[in-house]
Protein backbone atom coordinates (compact mmCIF):
# COMPACT_ATOMS: atom_id res chain seq x y z
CA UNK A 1 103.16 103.50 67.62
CA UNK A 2 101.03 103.79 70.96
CA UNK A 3 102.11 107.16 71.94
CA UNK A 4 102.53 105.01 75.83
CA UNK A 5 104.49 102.66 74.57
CA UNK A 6 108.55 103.19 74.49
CA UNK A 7 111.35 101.40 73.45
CA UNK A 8 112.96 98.69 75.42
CA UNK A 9 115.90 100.28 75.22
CA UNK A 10 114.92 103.53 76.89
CA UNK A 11 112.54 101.39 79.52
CA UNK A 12 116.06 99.62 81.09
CA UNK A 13 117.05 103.76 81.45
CA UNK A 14 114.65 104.38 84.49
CA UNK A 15 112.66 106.95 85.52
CA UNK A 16 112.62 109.63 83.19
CA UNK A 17 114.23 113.19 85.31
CA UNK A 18 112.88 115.65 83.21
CA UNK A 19 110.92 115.50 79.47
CA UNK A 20 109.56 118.09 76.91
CA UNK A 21 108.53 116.90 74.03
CA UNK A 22 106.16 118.45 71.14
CA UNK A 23 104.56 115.17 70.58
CA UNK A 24 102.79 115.34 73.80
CA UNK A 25 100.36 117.73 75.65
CA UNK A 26 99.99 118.48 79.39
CA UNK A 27 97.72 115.89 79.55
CA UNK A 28 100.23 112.60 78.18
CA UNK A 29 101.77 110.54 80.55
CA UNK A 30 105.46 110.68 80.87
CA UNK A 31 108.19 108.85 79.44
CA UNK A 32 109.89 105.97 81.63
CA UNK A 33 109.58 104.03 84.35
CA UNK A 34 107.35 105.38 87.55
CA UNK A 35 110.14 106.52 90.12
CA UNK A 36 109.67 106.69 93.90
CA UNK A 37 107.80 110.42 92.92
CA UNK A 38 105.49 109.25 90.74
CA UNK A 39 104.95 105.85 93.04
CA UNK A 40 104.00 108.67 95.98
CA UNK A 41 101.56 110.07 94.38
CA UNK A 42 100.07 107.01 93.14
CA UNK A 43 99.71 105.51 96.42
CA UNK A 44 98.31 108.81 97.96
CA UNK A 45 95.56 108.91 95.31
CA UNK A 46 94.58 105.22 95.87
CA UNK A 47 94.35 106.09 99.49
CA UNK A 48 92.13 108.54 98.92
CA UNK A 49 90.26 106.64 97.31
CA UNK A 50 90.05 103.80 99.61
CA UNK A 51 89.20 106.54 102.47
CA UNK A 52 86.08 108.00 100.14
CA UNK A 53 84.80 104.68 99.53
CA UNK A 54 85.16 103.72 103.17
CA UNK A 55 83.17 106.50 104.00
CA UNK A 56 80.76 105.86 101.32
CA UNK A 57 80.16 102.19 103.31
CA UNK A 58 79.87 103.48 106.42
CA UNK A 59 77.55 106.18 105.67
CA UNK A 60 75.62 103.56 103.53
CA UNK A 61 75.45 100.95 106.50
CA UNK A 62 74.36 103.35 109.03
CA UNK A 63 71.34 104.58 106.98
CA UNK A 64 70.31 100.88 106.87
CA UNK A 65 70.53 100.63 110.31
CA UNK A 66 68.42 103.62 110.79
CA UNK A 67 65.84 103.70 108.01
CA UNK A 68 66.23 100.73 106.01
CA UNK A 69 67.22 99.19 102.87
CA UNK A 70 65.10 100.89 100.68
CA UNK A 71 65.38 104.38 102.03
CA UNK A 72 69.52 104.05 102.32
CA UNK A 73 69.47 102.93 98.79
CA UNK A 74 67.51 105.60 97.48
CA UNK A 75 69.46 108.14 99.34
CA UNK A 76 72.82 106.98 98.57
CA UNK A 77 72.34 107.03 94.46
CA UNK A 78 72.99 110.43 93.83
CA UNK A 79 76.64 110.07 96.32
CA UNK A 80 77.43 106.75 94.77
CA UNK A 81 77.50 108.06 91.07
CA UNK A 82 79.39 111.21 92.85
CA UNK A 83 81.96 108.70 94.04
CA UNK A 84 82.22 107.07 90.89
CA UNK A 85 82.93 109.79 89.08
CA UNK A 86 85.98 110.40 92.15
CA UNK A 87 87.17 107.40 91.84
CA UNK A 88 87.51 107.75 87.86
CA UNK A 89 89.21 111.21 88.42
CA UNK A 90 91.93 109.53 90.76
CA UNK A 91 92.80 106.68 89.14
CA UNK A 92 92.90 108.65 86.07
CA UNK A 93 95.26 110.99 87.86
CA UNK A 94 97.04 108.13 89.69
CA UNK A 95 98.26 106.14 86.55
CA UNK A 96 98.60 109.10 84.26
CA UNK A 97 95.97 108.31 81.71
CA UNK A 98 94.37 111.63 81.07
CA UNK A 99 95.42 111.77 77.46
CA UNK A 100 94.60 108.37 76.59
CA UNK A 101 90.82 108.65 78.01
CA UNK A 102 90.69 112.30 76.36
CA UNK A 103 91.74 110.96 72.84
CA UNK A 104 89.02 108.33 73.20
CA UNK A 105 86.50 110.44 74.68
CA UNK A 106 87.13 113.22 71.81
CA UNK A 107 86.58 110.46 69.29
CA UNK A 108 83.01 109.47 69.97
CA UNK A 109 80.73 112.40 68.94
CA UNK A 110 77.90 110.51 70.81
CA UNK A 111 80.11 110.59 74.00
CA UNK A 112 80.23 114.59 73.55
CA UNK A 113 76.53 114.86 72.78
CA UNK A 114 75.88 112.62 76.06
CA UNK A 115 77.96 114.52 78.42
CA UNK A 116 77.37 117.79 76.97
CA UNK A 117 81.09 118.92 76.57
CA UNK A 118 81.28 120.42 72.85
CA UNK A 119 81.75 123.62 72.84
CA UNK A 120 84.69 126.34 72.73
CA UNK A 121 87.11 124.23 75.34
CA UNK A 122 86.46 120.88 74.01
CA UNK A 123 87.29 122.53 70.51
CA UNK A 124 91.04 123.64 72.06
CA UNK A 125 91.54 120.80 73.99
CA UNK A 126 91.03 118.45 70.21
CA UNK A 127 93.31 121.15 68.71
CA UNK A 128 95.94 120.31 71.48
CA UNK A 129 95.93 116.90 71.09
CA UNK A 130 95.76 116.62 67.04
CA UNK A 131 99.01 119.16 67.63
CA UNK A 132 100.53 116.78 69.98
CA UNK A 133 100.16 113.81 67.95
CA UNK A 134 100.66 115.17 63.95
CA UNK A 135 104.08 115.99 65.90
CA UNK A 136 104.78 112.37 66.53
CA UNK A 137 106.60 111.79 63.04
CA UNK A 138 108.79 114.57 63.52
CA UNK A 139 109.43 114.95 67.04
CA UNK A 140 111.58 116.95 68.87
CA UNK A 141 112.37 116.41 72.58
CA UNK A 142 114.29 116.24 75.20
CA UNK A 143 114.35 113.47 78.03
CA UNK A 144 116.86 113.16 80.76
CA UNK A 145 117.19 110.27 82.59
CA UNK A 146 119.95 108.63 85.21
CA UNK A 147 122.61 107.65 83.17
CA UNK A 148 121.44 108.68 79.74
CA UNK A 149 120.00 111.75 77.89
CA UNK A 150 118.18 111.38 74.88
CA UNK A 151 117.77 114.39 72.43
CA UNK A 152 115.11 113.79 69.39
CA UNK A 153 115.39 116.75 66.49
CA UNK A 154 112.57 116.35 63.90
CA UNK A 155 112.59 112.51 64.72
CA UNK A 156 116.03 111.70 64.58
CA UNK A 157 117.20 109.98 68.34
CA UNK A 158 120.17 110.49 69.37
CA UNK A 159 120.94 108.61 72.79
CA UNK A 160 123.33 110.66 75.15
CA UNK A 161 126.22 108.95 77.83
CA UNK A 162 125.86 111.41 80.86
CA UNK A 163 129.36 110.16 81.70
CA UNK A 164 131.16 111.43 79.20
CA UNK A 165 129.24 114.84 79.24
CA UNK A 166 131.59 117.80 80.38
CA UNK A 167 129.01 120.59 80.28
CA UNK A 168 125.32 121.61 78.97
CA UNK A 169 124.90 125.43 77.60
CA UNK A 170 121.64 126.85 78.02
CA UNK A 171 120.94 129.34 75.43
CA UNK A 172 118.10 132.05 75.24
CA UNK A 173 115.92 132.00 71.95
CA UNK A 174 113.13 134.12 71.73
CA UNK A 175 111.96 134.03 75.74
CA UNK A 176 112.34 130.44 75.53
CA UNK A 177 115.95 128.26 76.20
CA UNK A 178 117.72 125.48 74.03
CA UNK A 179 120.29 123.27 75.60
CA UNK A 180 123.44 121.86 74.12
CA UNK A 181 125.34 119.08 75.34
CA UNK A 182 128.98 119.28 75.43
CA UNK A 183 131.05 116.35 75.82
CA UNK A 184 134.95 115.94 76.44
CA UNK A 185 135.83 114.61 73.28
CA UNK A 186 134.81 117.80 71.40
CA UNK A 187 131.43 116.66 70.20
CA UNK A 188 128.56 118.80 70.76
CA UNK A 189 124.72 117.68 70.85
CA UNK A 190 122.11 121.10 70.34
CA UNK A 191 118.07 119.90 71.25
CA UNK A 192 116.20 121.66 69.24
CA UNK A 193 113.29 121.26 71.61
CA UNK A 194 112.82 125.34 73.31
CA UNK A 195 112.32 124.80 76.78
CA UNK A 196 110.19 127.37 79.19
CA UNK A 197 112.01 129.59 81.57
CA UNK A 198 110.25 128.42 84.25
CA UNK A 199 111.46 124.61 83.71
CA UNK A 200 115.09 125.86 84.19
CA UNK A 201 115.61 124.97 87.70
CA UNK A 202 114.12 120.88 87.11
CA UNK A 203 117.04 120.36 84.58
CA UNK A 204 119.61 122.39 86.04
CA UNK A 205 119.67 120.60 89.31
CA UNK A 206 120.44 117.43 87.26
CA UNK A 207 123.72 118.58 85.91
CA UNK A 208 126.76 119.74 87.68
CA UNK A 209 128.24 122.50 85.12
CA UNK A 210 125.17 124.31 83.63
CA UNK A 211 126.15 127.17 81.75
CA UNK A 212 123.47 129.52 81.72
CA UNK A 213 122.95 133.60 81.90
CA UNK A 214 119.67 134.75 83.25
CA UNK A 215 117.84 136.86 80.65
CA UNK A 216 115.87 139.38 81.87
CA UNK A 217 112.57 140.22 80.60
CA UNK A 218 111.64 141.85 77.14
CA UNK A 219 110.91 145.65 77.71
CA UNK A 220 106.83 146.35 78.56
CA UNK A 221 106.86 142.99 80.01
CA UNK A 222 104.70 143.97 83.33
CA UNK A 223 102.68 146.80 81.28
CA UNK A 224 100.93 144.41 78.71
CA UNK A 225 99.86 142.47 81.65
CA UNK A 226 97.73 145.45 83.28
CA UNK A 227 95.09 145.35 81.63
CA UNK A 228 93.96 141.48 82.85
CA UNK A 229 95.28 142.38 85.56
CA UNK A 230 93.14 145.11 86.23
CA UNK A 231 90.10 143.02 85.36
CA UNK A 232 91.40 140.98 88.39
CA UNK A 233 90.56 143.76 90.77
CA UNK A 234 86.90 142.86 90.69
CA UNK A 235 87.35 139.18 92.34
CA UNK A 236 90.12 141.34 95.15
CA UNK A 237 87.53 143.46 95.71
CA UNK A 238 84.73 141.18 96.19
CA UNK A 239 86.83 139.34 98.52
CA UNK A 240 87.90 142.41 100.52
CA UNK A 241 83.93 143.37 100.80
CA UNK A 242 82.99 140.70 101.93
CA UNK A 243 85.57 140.41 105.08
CA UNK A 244 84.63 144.17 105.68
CA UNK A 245 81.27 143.50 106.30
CA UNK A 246 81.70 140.26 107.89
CA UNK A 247 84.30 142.00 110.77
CA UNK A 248 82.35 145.56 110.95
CA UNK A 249 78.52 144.94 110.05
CA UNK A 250 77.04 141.23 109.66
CA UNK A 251 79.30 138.80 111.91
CA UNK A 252 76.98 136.00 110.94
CA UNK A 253 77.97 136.37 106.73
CA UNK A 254 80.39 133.73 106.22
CA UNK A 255 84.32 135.18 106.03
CA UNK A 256 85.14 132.10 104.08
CA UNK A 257 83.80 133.45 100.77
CA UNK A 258 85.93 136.39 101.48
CA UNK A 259 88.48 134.75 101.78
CA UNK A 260 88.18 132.60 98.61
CA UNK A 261 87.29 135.16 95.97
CA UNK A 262 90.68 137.48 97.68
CA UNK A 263 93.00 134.18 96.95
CA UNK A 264 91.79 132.66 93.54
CA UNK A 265 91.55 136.48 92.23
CA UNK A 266 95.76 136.95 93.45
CA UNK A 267 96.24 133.54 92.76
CA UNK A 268 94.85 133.85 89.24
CA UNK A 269 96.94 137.65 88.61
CA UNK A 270 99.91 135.61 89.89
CA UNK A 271 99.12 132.98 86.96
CA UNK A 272 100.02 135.59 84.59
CA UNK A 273 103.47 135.73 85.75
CA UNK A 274 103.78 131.41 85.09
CA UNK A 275 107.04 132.08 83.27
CA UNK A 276 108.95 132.98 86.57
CA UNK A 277 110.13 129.56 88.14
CA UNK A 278 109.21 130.01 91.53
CA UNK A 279 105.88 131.59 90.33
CA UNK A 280 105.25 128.79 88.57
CA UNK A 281 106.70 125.10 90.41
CA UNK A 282 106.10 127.13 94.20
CA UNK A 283 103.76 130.08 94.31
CA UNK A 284 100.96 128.84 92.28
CA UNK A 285 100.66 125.27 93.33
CA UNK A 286 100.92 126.33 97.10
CA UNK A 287 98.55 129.17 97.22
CA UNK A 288 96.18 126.29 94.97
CA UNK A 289 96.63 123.45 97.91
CA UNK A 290 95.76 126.54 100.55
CA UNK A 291 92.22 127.26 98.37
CA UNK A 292 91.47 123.65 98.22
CA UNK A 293 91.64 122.93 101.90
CA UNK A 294 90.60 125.85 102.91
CA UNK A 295 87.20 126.14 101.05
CA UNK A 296 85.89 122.75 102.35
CA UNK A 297 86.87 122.88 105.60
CA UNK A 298 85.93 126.87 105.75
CA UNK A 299 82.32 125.82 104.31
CA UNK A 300 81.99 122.94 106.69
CA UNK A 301 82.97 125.18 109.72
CA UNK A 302 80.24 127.68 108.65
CA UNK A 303 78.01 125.14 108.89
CA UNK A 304 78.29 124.15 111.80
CA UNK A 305 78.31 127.37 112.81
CA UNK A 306 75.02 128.50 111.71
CA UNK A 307 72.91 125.31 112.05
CA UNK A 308 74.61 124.46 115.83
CA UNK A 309 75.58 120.89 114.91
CA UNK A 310 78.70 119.04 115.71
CA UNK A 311 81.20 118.34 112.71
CA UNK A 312 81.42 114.47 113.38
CA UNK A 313 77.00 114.32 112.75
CA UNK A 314 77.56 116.78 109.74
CA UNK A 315 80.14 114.48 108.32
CA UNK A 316 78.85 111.18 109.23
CA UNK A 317 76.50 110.82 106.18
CA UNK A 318 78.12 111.06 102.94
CA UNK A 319 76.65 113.14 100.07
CA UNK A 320 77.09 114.34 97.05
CA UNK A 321 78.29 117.96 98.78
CA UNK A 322 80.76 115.92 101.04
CA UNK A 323 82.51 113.75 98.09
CA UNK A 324 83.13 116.70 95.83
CA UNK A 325 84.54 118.60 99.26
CA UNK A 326 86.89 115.38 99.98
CA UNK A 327 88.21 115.59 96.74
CA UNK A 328 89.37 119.25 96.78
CA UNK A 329 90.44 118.46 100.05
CA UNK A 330 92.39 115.61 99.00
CA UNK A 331 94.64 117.38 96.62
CA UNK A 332 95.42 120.02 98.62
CA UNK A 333 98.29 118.52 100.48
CA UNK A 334 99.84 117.09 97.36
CA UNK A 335 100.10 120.42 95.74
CA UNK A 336 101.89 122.12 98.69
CA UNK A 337 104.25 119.26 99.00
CA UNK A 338 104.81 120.08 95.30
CA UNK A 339 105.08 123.69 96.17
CA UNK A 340 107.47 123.10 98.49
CA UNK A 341 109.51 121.16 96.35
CA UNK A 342 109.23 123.52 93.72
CA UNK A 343 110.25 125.73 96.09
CA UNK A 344 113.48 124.72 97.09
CA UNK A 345 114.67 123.48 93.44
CA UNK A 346 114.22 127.63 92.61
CA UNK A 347 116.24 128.58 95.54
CA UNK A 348 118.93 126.04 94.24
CA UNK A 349 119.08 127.42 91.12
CA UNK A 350 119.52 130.69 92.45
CA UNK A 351 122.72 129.81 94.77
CA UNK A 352 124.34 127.96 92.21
C-alpha cells in the first residue's frame, strides 16, 4: 500500500489532530485530510513563490530593457536555476512530499552520483526511511482526529469513538509516555506507540480529562550534556568577539556575523534540551525564524552600508545571492507563528 494513501474510512474522519506512527519518518506526510493549518501554510508557500518568481520577471525584463536580450539571458541563468531549485523546495514543503521525492531520489544511484549526495548523511537518512517503511507491516501508532481516535499495535487497528471516551492516562516508560484510553463502559484501549515528552502538550489540549504526572528528569540529566555543550562555547565566543570589536575597535566589521554565530551557537546548546516542550514546539522554532530574517536582512543592510547604495537598486536585480536570501527570509515568519503557537499550547498544559 502507498504509504500516502489511507483508507476511505479514516479520509471521511478529517484532519488528522495529532499522529506518531513508527511507519513514518519526519520527513512523511501526515495522515488525513489538510485542515485550515496545513491549508495556511500551503497558501503562504505558494505565495512565496509567486513573489520570487515575480521578482525573477521583473528583474529579467528590466535587464532587457537596459542591455538586451542576450546579455539579460545570460545573466539571469545562474538565478533562474536558483529559483528552480526554490520553487522545488516550496512546493515540496507546501504539499508535504519530502518523503516521497527522498524515497525516489535514494533509489537511483545515478541520481546520487549526479548530485553528489552519498556520503555519511545520505547513508542515515536511507537507514531512516528503510526503518520507517519495514515498520509498515507491523505498525504501531497513534492518530487522533475530531470525532475518532485510532490506535494501531503491531498492525492491528482499532478505531476509537471520542464520545464515549471518559478519560486518557498518560503513563511514563522509559523517558518516553504511552497513553491509554478509558471509556465509560469499562473498556480500556493501551497504544503501544511511546510518545516524546515534548509532544505532551499537542495531545493533551485535545482531551478534557488527561491524567498525567510530570516525571522529572533521570539523575545526571544536565551533566552528560556538558561536554557538547562546552564544545558550543567556541561559536558564543566567536559571536561575542566579533560584537567586541565591532563596538570598541573596527565600527566598519559587520555586527551581523556577531550576531549570527552568538544565536545558532545558543540556539544549537538549546537543541540539546528538545525533550522539554516549550524548548522544543516554542524556543527553538522562534529563535530559528529570528536567525532566518535576521541574517538576510542584516547582510543586506551591511551592504548597503559599505558600498553607499540604496536597498531598492541593491534589490532590484535578482541573483542567485538574493533568491537563496528570500528563501530564508521567507520561512522565518512561519516558524515564529509556529513558535508562538507552540508557545501557548505549553503554557496550557501547564495551567491545566
Amino acid at each position: 500500500m502507498d504509504e500516502f494513501n489511507m483508507s476511505e474510512t479514516e479520509l471521511e474522519f478529517g484532519e488528522v489532530l495529532y499522529e506518531k506512527s513508527n511507519a513514518k519518518s519526519m520527513y512523511d506526510a501526515p495522515s488525513g485530510k489538510v485542515g485550515a493549518k496545513g491549508i495556511a501554510q500551503r497558501i503562504y508557500m505558494i505565495l512565496l513563490g509567486l513573489v520570487l518568481f515575480t521578482w525573477f520577471l521583473y528583474s529579467f525584463t528590466k535587464s532587457i530593457s537596459e542591455n538586451g536580450f542576450v546579455i539579460a539571458l545570460i545573466n539571469h541563468l545562474a538565478p533562474f536555476f536558483v529559483l528552480f531549485v526554490c520553487e522545488f523546495i516550496l512546493i515540496l514543503t507546501a504539499f508535504n512530499a519530502w518523503g516521497k521525492f527522498l524515497r525516489h531520489a535514494l533509489q537511483h544511484k545515478s541520481l546520487k552520483r549526479k548530485h553528489g549526495i552519498e556520503g555519511l548523511e545520505t547513508k542515515m537518512l536511507e537507514e531512516e526511511l528503510k526503518a520507517a517503511d519495514e515498520n509498515k507491516s507491523k505498525e504501531c501508532a497513534l492518530r487522533i482526529y475530531r470525532d475518532h481516535i485510532i490506535v494501531i499495535n503491531n498492525g492491528e487497528k482499532i478505531i476509537l469513538n471520542r464520545s464515549s471516551l471518559k478519560s486518557v492516562n498518560c503513563e511514563n516508560i522509559n523517558s518516553s509516555y504511552q497513553l491509554t484510553f478509558m471509556f465509560y463502559d469499562g473498556t480500556q484501549v493501551k497504544a503501544s506507540v511511546l510518545l516524546p515528552l515534548a509532544d505532551l502538550p499537542f495531545i493533551k489540549k485535545h482531551f478534557d480529562n488527561f491524567i498525567y504526572t510530570p516525571a522529572k528528569h533521570e539523575k545526571g540529566y544536565f551533566i552528560k550534556k556538558l561536554p557538547f555543550l562546552a564544545f558550543l562555547l567556541i561559536p558564543i565566543l566567536i559571536g561575542i568577539a566579533i560584537i567586541i570589536v565591532h563596538c570598541l575597535v573596527i565600527p566598519d566589521m559587520p555586527i551581523i556575523f556577531g550576531i549570527v554565530f552568538l544565536t545558532i551557537g545558543i540556539l544549537i546548546g538549546l537543541g540539546q534540551f528538545d525533550d522539554i516542550p516549550i524548548v522544543s514546539h516554542s524556543i527553538m522554532p522562534i529563535g530559528g525564524g529570528i536567525v532566518f530574517i535576521m541574517l538576510p536582512v542584516g547582510i543586506l543592510l551591511t551592504i548597503v552600508d559599505l558600498v553607499k547604495i540604496s536597498l531598492v537598486s541593491l534589490l532590484a536585480d535578482f541573483t542567485v545571492i538574493h533568491s537563496a536570501f528570500a528563501i530564508f527570509f521567507g520561512f522565518g515568519p512561519m516558524l515564529i507563528i509556529i513558535g508562538i503557537s507552540g508557545f501557548f499550547n505549553c503554557i496550557r498544559m501547564k495551567k491545566n
